[in-house]
Protein backbone atom coordinates (compact mmCIF):
# COMPACT_ATOMS: atom_id res chain seq x y z
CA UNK A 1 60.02 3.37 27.24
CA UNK A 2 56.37 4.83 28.00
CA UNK A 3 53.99 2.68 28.87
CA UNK A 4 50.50 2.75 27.93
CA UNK A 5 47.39 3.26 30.62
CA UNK A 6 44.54 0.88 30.39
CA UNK A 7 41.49 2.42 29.62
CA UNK A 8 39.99 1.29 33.17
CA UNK A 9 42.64 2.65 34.82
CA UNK A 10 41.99 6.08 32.74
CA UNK A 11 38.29 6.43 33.71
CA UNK A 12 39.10 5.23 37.52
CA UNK A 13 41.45 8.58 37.66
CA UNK A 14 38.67 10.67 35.99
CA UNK A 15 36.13 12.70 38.36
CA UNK A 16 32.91 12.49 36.74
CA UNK A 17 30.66 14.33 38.67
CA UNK A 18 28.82 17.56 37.35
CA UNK A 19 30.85 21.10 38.71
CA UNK A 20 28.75 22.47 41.20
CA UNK A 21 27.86 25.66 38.15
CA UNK A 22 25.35 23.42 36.34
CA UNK A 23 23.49 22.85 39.75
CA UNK A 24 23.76 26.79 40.30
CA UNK A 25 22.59 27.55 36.97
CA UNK A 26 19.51 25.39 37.25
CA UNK A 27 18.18 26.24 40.16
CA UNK A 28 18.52 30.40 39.28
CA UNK A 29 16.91 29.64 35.99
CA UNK A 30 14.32 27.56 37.67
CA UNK A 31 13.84 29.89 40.77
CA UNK A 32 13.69 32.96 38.94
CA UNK A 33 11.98 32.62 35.73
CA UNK A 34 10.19 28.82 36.37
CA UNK A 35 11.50 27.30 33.81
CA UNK A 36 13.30 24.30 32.30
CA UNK A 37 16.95 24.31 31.70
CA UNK A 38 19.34 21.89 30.41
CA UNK A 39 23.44 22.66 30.67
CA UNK A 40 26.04 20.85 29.38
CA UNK A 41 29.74 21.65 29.93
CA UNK A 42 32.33 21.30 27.23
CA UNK A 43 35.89 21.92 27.56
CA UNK A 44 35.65 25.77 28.92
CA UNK A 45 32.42 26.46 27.89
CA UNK A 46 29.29 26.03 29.69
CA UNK A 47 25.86 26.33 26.89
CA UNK A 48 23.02 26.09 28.61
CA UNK A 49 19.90 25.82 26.71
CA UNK A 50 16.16 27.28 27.44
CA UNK A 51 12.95 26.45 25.68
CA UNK A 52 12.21 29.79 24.00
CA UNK A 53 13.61 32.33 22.48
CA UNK A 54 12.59 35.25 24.80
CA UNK A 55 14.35 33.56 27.90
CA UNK A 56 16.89 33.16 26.14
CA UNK A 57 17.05 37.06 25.42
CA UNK A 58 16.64 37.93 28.93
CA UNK A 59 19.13 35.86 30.14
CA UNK A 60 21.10 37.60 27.69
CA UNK A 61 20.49 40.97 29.03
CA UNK A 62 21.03 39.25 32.75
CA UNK A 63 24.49 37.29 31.72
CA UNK A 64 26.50 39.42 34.26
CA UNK A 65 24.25 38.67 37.06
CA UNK A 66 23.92 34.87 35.92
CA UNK A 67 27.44 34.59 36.20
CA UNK A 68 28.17 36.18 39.66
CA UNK A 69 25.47 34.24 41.32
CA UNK A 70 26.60 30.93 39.54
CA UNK A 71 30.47 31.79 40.06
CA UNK A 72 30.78 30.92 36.59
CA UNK A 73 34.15 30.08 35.84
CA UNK A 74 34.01 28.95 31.87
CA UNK A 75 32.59 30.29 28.85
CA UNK A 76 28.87 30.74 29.20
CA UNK A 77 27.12 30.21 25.84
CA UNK A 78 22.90 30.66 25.97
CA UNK A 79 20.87 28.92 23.48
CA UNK A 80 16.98 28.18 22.88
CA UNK A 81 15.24 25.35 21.20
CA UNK A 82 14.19 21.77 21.95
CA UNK A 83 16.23 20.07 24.30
């Protein structure tokens, strides 16, 4: 017979805090380029959104870098536009 978990006692077991990436990812966006950032991890993909289109671009051309620095794990997926 299965039994079935409470909710509570799902989200108790869950470890919400952010993976250390979206910290690493800010600050090298911010540091090198002084800019805004705002990341949001989804299953295996991390999207992490700039406010214009030319950041976006370079970050692009700089993806490798981005994600040895970061230790990027997931997908990385860049995107520009209002946050």
């Amino acid at each position: 017979m299965m039994t079935m978990d409470s909710l509570q006692d799902l989200l108790s077991k869950k470890d919400f805090t952010p993976p250390d990436e979206i910290a690493a990812v800010k600050e090298f966006i911010t540091r090198r380029y002084n800019s805004p950032s705002t990341i949001r991890v989804e299953r295996d993909v991390l999207i992490v959104r700039v406010p214009s289109s030319a950041l976006a671009a370079t970050l692009q051309l700089e993806q490798r870098r981005l994600i040895e620095a970061c230790h990027i794990k997931k997908k990385l997926i860049i995107r520009y536009g209002r946050y």
